[in-house]
Protein backbone atom coordinates (compact mmCIF):
# COMPACT_ATOMS: atom_id res chain seq x y z
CA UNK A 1 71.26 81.23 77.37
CA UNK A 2 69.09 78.17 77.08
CA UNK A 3 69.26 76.32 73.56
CA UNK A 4 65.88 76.62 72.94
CA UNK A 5 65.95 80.52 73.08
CA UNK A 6 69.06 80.91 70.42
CA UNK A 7 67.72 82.69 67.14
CA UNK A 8 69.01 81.41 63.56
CA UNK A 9 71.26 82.92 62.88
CA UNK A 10 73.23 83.15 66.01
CA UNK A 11 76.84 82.17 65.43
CA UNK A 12 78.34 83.19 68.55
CA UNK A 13 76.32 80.97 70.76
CA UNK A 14 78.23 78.01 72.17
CA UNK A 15 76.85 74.97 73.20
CA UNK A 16 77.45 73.85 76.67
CA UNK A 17 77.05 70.40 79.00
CA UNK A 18 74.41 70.60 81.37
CA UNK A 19 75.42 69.33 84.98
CA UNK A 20 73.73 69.21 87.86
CA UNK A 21 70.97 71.72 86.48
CA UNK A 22 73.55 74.26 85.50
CA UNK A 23 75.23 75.02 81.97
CA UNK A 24 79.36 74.04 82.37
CA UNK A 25 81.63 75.15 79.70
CA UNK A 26 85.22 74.46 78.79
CA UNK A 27 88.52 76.48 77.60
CA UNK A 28 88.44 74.36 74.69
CA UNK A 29 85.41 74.17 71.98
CA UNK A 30 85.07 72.53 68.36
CA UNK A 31 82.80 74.02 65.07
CA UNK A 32 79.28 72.62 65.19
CA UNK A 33 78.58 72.12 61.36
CA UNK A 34 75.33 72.67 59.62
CA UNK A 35 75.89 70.12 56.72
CA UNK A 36 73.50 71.55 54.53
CA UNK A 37 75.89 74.58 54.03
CA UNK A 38 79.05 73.88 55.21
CA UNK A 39 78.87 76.75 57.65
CA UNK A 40 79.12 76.90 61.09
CA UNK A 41 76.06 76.81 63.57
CA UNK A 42 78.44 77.76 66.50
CA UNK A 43 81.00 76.43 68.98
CA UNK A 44 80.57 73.15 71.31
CA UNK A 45 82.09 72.71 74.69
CA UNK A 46 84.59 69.88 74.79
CA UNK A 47 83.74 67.95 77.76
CA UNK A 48 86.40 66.63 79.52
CA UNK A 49 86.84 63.42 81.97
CA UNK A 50 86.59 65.69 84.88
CA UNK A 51 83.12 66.75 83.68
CA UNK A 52 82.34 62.80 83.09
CA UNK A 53 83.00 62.65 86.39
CA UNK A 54 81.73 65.73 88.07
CA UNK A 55 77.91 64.67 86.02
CA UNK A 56 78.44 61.09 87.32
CA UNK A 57 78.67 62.65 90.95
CA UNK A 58 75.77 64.59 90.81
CA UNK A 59 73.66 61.67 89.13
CA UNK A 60 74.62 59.25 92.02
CA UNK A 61 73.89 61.90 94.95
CA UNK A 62 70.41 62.75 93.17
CA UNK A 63 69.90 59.09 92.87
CA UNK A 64 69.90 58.62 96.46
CA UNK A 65 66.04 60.41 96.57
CA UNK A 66 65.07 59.81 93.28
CA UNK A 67 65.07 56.48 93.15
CA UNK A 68 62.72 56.47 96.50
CA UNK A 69 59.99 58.49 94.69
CA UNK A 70 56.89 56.68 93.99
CA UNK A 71 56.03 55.54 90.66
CA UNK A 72 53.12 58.36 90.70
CA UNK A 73 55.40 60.79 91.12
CA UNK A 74 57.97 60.20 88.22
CA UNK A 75 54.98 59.64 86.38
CA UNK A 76 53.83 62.97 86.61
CA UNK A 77 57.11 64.22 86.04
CA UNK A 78 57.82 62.72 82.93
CA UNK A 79 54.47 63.76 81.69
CA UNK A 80 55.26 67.07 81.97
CA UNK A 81 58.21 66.96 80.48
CA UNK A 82 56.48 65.05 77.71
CA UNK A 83 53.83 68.40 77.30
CA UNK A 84 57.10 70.55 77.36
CA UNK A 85 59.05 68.69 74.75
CA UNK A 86 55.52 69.06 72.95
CA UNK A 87 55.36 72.67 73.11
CA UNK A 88 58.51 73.63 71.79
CA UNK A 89 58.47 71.38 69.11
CA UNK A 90 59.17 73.90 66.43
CA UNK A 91 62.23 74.80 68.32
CA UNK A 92 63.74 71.76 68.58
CA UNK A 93 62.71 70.67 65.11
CA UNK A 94 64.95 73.16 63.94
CA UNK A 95 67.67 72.50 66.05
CA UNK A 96 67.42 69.14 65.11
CA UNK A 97 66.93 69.86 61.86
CA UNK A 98 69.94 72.18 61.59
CA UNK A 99 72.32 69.97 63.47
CA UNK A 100 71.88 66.86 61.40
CA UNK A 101 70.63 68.50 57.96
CA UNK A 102 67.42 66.42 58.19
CA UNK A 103 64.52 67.53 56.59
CA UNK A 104 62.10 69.59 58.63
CA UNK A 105 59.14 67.29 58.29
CA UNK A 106 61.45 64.76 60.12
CA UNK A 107 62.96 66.53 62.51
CA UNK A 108 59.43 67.46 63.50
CA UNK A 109 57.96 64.20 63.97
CA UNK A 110 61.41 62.90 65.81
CA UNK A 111 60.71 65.76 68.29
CA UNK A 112 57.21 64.80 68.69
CA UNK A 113 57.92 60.79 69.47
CA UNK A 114 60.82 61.98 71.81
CA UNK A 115 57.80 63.52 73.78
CA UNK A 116 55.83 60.17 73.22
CA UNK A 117 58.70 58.09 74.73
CA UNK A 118 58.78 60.13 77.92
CA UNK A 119 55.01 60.26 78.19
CA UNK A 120 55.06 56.19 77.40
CA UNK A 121 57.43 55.31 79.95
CA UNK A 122 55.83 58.19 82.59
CA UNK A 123 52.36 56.13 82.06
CA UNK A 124 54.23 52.78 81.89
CA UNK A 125 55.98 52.63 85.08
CA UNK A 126 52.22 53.02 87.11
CA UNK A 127 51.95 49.04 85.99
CA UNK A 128 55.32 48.15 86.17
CA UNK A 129 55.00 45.45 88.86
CA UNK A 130 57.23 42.37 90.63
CA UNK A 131 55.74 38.86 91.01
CA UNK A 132 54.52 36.77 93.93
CA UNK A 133 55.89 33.26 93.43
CA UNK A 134 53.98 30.85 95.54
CA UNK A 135 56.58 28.21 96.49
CA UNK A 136 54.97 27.00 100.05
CA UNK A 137 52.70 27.66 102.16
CA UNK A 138 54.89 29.17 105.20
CA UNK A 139 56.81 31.24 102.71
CA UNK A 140 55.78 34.22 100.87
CA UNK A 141 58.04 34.68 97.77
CA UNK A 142 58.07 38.15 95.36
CA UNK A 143 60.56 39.91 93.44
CA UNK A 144 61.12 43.47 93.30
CA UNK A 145 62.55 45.64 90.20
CA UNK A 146 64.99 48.10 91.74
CA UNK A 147 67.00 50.98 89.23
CA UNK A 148 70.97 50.15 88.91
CA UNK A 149 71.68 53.13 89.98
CA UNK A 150 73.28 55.66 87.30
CA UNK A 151 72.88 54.99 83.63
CA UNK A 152 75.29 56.22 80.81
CA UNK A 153 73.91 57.10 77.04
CA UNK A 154 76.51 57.39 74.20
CA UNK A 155 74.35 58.47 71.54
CA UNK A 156 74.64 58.50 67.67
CA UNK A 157 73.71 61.66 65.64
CA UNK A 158 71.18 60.31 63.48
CA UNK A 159 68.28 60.52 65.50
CA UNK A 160 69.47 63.06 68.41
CA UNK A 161 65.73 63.63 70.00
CA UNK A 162 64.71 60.06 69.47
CA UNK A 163 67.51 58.34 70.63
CA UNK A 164 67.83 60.60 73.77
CA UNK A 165 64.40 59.40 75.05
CA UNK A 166 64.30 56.11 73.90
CA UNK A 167 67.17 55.33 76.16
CA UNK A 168 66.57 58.26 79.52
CA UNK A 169 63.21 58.18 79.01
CA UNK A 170 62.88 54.36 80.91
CA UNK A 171 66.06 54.95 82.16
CA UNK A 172 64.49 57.56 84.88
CA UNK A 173 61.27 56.02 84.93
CA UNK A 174 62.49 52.91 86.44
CA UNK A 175 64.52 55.21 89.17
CA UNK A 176 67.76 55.95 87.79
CA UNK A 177 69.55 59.06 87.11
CA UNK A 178 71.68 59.66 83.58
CA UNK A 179 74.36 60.97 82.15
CA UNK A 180 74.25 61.74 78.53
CA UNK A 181 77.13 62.33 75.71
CA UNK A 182 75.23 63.33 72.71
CA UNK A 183 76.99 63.20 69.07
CA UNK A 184 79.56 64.98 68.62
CA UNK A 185 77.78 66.80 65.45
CA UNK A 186 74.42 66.57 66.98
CA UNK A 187 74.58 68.46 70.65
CA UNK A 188 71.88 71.02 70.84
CA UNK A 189 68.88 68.94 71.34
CA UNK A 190 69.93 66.85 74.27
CA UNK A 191 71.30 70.17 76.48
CA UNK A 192 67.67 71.42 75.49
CA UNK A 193 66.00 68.39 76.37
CA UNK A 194 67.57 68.34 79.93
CA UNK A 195 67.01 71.77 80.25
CA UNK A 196 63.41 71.44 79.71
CA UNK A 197 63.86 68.32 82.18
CA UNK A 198 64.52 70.70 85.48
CA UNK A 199 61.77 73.37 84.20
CA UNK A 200 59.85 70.37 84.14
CA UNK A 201 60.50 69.98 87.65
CA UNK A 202 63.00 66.77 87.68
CA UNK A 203 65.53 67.39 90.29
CA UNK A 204 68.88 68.51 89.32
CA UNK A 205 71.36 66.18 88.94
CA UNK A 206 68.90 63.49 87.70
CA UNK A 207 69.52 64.08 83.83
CA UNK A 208 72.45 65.73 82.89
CA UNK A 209 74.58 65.97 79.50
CA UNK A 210 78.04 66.57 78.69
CA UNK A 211 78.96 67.92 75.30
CA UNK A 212 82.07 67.16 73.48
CA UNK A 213 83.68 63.97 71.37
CA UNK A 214 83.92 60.29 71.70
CA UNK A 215 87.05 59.64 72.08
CA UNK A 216 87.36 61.98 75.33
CA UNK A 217 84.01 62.73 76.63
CA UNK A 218 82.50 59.49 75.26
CA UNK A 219 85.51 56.95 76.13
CA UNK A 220 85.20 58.79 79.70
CA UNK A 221 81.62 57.89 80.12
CA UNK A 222 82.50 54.29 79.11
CA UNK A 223 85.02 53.91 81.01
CA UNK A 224 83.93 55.60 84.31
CA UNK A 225 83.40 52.85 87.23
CA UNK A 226 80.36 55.20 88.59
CA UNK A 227 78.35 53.95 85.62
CA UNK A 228 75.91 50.83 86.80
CA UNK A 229 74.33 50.73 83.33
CA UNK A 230 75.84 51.62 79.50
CA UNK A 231 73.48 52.15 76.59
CA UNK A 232 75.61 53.13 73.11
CA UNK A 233 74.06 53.71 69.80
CA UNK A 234 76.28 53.75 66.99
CA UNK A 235 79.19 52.06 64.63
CA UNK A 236 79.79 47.64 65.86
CA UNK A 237 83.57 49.02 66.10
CA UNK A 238 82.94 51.22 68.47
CA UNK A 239 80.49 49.25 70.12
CA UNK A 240 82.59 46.63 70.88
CA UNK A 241 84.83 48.94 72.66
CA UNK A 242 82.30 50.48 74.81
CA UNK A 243 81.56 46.92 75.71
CA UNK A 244 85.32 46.57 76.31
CA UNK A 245 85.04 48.93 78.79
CA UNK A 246 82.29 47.85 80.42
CA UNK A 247 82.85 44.16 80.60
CA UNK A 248 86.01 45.38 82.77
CA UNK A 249 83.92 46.60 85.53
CA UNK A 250 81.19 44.13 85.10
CA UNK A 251 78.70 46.35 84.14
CA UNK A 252 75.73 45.46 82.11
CA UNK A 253 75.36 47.40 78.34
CA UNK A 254 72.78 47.66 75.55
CA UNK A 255 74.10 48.00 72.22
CA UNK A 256 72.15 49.06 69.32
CA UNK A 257 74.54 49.08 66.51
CA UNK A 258 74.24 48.51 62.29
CA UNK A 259 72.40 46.73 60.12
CA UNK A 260 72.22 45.75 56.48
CA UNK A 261 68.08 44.67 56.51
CA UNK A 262 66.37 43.07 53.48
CA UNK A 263 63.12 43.49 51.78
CA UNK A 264 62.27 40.25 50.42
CA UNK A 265 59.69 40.74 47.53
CA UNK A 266 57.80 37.71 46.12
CA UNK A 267 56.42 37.11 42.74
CA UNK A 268 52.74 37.88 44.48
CA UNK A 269 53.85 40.75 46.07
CA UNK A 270 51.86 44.08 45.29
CA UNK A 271 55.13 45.54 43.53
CA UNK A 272 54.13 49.25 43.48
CA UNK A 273 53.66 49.71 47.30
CA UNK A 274 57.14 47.57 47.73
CA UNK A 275 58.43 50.09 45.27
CA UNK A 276 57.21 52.78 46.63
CA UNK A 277 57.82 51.45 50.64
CA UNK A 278 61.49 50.97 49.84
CA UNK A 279 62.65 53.91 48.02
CA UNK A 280 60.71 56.04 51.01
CA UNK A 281 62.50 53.92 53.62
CA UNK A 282 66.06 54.38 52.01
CA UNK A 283 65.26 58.34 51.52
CA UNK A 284 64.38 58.60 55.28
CA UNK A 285 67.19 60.61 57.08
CA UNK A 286 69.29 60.20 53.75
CA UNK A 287 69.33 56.68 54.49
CA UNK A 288 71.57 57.15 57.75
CA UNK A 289 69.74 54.95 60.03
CA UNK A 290 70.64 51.56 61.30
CA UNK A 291 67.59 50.07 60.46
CA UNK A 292 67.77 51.61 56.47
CA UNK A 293 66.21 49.01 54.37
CA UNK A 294 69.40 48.94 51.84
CA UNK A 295 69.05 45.48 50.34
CA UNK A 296 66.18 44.39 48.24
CA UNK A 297 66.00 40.97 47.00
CA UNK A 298 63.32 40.66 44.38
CA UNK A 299 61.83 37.23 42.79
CA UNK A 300 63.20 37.17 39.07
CA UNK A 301 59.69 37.29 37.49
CA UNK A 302 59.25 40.88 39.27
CA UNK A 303 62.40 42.13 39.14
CA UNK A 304 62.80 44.75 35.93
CA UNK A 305 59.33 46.06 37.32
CA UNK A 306 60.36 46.60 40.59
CA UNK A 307 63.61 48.20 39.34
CA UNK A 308 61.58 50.48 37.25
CA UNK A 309 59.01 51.10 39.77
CA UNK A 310 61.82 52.57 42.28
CA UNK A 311 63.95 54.30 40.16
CA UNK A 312 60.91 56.56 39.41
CA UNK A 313 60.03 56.97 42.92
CA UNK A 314 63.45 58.09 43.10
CA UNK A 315 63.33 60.47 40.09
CA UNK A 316 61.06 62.30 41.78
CA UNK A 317 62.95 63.44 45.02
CA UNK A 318 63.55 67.25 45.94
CA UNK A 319 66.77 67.74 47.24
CA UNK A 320 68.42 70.57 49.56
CA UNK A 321 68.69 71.93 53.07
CA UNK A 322 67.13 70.44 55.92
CA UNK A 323 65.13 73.68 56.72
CA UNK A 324 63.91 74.12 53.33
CA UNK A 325 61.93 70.45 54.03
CA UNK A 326 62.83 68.41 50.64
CA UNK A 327 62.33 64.83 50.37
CA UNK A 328 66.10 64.40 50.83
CA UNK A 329 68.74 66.52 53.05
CA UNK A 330 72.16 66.36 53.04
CA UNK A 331 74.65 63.49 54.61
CA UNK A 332 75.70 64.49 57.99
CA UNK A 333 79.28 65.70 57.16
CA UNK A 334 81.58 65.61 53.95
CA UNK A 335 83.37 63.04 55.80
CA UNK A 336 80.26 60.96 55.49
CA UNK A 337 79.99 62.04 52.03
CA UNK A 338 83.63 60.44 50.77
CA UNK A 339 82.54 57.18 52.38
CA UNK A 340 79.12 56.94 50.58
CA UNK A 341 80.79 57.67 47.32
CA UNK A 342 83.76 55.36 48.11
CA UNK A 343 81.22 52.55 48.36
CA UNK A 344 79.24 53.37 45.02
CA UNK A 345 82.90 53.88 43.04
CA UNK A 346 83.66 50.03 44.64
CA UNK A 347 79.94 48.64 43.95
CA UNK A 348 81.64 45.97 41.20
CA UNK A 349 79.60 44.48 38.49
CA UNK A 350 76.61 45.98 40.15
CA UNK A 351 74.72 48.07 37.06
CA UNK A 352 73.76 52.12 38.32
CA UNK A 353 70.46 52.21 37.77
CA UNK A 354 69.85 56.14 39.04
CA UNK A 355 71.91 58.10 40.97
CA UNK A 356 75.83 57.49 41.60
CA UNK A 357 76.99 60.34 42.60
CA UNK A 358 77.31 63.71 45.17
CA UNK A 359 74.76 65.94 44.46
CA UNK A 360 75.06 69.62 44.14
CA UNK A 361 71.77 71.74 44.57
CA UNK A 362 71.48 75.19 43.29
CA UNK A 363 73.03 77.40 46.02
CA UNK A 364 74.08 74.81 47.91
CA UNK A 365 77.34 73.32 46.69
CA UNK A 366 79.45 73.40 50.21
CA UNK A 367 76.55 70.89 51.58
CA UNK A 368 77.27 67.30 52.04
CA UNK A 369 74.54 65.86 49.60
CA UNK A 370 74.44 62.38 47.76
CA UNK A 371 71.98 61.76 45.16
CA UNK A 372 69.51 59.09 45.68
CA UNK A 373 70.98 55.80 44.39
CA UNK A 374 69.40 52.31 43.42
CA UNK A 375 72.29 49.71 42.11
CA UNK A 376 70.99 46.48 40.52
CA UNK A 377 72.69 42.87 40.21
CA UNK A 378 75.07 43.47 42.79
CA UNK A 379 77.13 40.50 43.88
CA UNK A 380 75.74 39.27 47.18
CA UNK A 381 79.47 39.29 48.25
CA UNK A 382 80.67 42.58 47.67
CA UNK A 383 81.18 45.52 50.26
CA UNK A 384 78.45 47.20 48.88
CA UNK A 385 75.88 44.13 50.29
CA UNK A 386 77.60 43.01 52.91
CA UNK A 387 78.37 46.15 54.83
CA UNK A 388 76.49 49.47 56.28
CA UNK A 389 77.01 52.38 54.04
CA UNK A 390 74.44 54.98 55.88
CA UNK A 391 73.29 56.49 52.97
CA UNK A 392 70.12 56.93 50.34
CA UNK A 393 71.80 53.74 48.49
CA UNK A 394 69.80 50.88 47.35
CA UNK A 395 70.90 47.53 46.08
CA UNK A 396 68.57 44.81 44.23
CA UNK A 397 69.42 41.02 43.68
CA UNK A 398 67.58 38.42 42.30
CA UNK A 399 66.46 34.94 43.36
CA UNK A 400 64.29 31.98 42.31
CA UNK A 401 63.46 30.49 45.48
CA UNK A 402 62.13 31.11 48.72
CA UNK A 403 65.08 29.12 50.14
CA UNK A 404 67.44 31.10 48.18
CA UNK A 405 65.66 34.31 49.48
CA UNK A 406 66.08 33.88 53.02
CA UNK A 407 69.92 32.43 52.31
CA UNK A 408 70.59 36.09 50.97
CA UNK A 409 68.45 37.65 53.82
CA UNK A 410 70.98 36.14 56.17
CA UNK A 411 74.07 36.16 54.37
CA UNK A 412 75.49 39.20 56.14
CA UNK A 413 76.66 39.95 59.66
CA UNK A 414 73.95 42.12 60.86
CA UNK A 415 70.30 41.00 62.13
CA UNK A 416 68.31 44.00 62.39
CA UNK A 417 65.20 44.16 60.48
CA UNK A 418 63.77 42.62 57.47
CA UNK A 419 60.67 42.74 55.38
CA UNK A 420 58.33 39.96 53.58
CA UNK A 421 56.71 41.27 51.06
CA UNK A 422 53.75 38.56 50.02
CA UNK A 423 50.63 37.94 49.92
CA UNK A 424 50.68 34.19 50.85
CA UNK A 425 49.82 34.28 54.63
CA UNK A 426 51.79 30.75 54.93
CA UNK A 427 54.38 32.26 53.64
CA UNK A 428 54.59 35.65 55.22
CA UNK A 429 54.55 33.45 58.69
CA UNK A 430 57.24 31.02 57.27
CA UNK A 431 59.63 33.40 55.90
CA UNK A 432 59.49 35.76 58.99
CA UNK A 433 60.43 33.21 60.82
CA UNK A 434 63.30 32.20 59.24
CA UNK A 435 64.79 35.91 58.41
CA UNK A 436 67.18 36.38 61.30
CA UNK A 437 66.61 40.05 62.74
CA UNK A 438 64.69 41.67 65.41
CA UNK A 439 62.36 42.74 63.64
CA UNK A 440 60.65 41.80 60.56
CA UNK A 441 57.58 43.58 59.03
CA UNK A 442 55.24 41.62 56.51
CA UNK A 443 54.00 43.74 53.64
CA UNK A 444 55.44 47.31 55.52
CA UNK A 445 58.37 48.15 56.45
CA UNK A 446 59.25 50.36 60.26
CA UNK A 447 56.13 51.32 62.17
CA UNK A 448 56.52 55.23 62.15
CA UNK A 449 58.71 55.45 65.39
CA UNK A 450 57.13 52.38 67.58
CA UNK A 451 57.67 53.68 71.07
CA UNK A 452 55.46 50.60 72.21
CA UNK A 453 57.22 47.79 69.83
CA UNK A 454 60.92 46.19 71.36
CA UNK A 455 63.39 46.78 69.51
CA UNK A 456 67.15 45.66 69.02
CA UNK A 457 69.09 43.30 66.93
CA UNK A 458 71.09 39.80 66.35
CA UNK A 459 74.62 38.82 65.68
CA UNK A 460 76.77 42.45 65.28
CA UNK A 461 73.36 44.40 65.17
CA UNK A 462 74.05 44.21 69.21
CA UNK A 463 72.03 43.07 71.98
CA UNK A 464 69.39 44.01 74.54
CA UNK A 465 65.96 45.57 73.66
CA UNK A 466 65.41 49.21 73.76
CA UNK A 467 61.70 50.87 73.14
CA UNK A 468 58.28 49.00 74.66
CA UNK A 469 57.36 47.57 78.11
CA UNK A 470 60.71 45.43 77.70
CA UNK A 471 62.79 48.30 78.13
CA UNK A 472 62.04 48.96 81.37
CA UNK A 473 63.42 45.57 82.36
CA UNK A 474 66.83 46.65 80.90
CA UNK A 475 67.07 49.45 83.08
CA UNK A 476 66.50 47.42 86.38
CA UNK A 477 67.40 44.20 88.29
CA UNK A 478 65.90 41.54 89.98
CA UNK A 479 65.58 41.01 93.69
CA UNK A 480 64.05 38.16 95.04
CA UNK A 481 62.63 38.19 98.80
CA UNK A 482 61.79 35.31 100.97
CA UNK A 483 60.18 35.77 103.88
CA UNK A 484 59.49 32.89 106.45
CA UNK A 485 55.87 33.22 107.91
């Protein structure tokens, strides 16, 4: 039974990886989660190394034609796919939805940009072109961009439909074929996704998924010399292992890992919409994304208004299950839960300004929820600022200076994003210069999923781009021809 065509309800169903254009299971199976409730949403194949291995085998014999279809071609594929994805959106919004506890709205839009990043990439690759290099007259000199063959995707369960196409999506546009491991809590939406790929008409073998959890499906897929190409998404621990791995067989990886991203907020700054910007970006996916504005560092003479300003914004959120569509779902497990509180309980001589605590909404007290919480004064130094808590928690701190701004923009190990909020052109241009991330976003914060805008990080944020034109060059290498005339 395909994904897409399980009712709500259905607790029996069980989740399975997706080889070769046919659904795999195994003896063994975990409890998917719903974290709104605490219940289960059914059981999830535990993919093995053999499966690693048996996907890998089918990507590299489709490979072998794929990568020898015209651009046209997987153009048109992907396209379709694209209308697909598009036409079940409801579907997968609720899978999505259910999976991660994400509010419906969200889930919603992330299933209609994972369409967008398919049809991107399927229009994209029509003007994806090599060079002519004119080094003399009796040679003729051009370089070609040829697929590495079969790429791996370790994904993180924050963004299940976004993250999926943001990293196949150019993946198979360029010409190779991929192997998948979706979150271990998140599963439902990439099996769908690749099942939609074959109705779509991709070959089999192409795209295919294998369920199950890091540290055996995942550190299989890391680990497994068949791989030409790694992407990960998740924690810098384990991001430096999957590099491990692949530095051992010399294969190339992109890592998008965590931030800890700043909005810097000048005395000119227009202090409501900073207010209201932040508090919407920290409330986005219960703060559990990577580039969660968590930090805001607020000129002195601006500060107890901004403060205000955001705790209200805050005092307004509705909070409960995913399906229900609140301003705020739950946290993605009670695991997640503990760690969000253990960084609040350890937030020092930071002042609680709202929030502080797990919340408990009528009905709903076996769900993982944290209220919405904004901490002021905290010490630059602590845990709390230095390190990624993936959660709908908000610290302020004050400075005097523009230099002393950017000195706490950068005073952490991440690089992500950032945010200048002025309205001094010299100074927007000055300051986002000098704030060390990928990206940085002058009087707005994030750009409402950006499928055209390269994206990555600094320092332990990771490395390589994923998302735009420049993604494409990730997935392939260089050749360089010479031909004597």
């Amino acid at each position: 039974m395909s994904q897409l065509d399980v009712s709500e309800g259905d607790l029996k169903h069980v989740t399975e990886s997706f080889i070769d254009g046919v659904s795999v299971g195994t003896p063994e199976v975990y409890e998917n989660i719903d974290p709104s409730t605490g219940r289960s949403l059914g059981e999830v194949s535990r993919g093995t190394p053999e499966q690693i291995d048996r996907a890998v085998t089918a990507a590299r014999a489709a490979q072998r034609a794929w990568r020898t279809t015209t651009p046209e071609q997987r153009a048109d594929l992907l396209c379709r796919l694209a209308d697909l994805i598009e036409s079940r959106t409801e579907e997968l919004a609720r899978l999505e939805s259910e999976d991660s506890g994400k509010p419906l709205s969200q889930a919603r839009n992330d299933a209609r940009v994972c369409a967008r990043y398919f049809r991107f990439y399927g229009r994209a690759i029509d003007s994806y072109y090599g060079l002519s290099l004119p080094l003399r007259p009796d040679l003729h000199v051009y370089t070609r961009r040829e697929p590495h063959g079969v790429t791996g995707h370790i994904l993180a369960w924050n963004y299940p439909l976004q993250l999926l196409a943001r990293g196949v999506a150019p993946a198979l546009a360029a010409g190779n074929c991929a192997v998948v491991k979706p979150a271990d809590e998140t599963p439902r939406t990439a099996v769908a996704v690749a099942e939609l790929a074959v109705q779509a008409g991709l070959p089999r073998g192409v795209f295919n998924v294998v369920t199950g959890l890091g540290a055996e499906a995942g550190a299989a897929l890391a680990a497994h010399p068949g791989i030409d190409h790694l992407g990960f998404v998740g924690s810098t621990r384990v991001g430096a292992l999957v590099a491990t791995a692949a530095a051992e067989r010399v294969s190339p990886v992109t890592l998008e890992l965590g931030g800890k991203s700043a909005h810097l907020v000048f005395a000119d700054a227009d202090v409501e919409k900073a207010a209201r910007v932040a508090a919407a970006a920290i409330l986005q996916n219960a703060g559990q994304t990577c580039s969660a504005g968590s930090r805001v560092l607020v000129h002195e003479s601006v500060h107890a208004e901004l403060v205000e300003r955001i705790a209200g914004h805050f005092a307004e959120v509705t909070i409960g299950r995913g399906l229900d569509d609140p301003d705020l779902g739950p946290l993605v497990s009670r695991t997640q839960q503990d760690r969000v509180r253990g960084y609040v309980r350890s937030a020092g001589t930071g002042e609680i300004v709202f929030g502080g605590s797990a919340a408990e909404p009528q009905g709903l007290a076996d769900g993982a929820y944290f209220m919405p919480t904004l901490i002021d004064g905290v010490d630059p130094a602590a845990p709390i600022a230095q390190e990624e808590i993936f959660g709908p928690v908000l610290t302020t701190m004050r400075f005097s200076t523009e230099e002393e701004a950017v000195a706490l923009a950068n005073g952490t190990e991440y690089a992500l994003l950032g945010a200048v909020w002025t309205n001094d052109l010299s100074r927007a241009h000055r300051v986002a210069a000098e704030v060390e991330a990928g990206q940085v976003y002058v009087n707005t914060y994030g750009a409402g999923g950006g499928v055209e805008l390269p994206f990555g990080g600094f320092r332990k944020s990771g490395y390589g781009r994923e998302k735009g034109v420049e993604a494409l060059d990730g997935f392939t290498a260089t050749k360089m021809i010479v031909v004597q005339l």
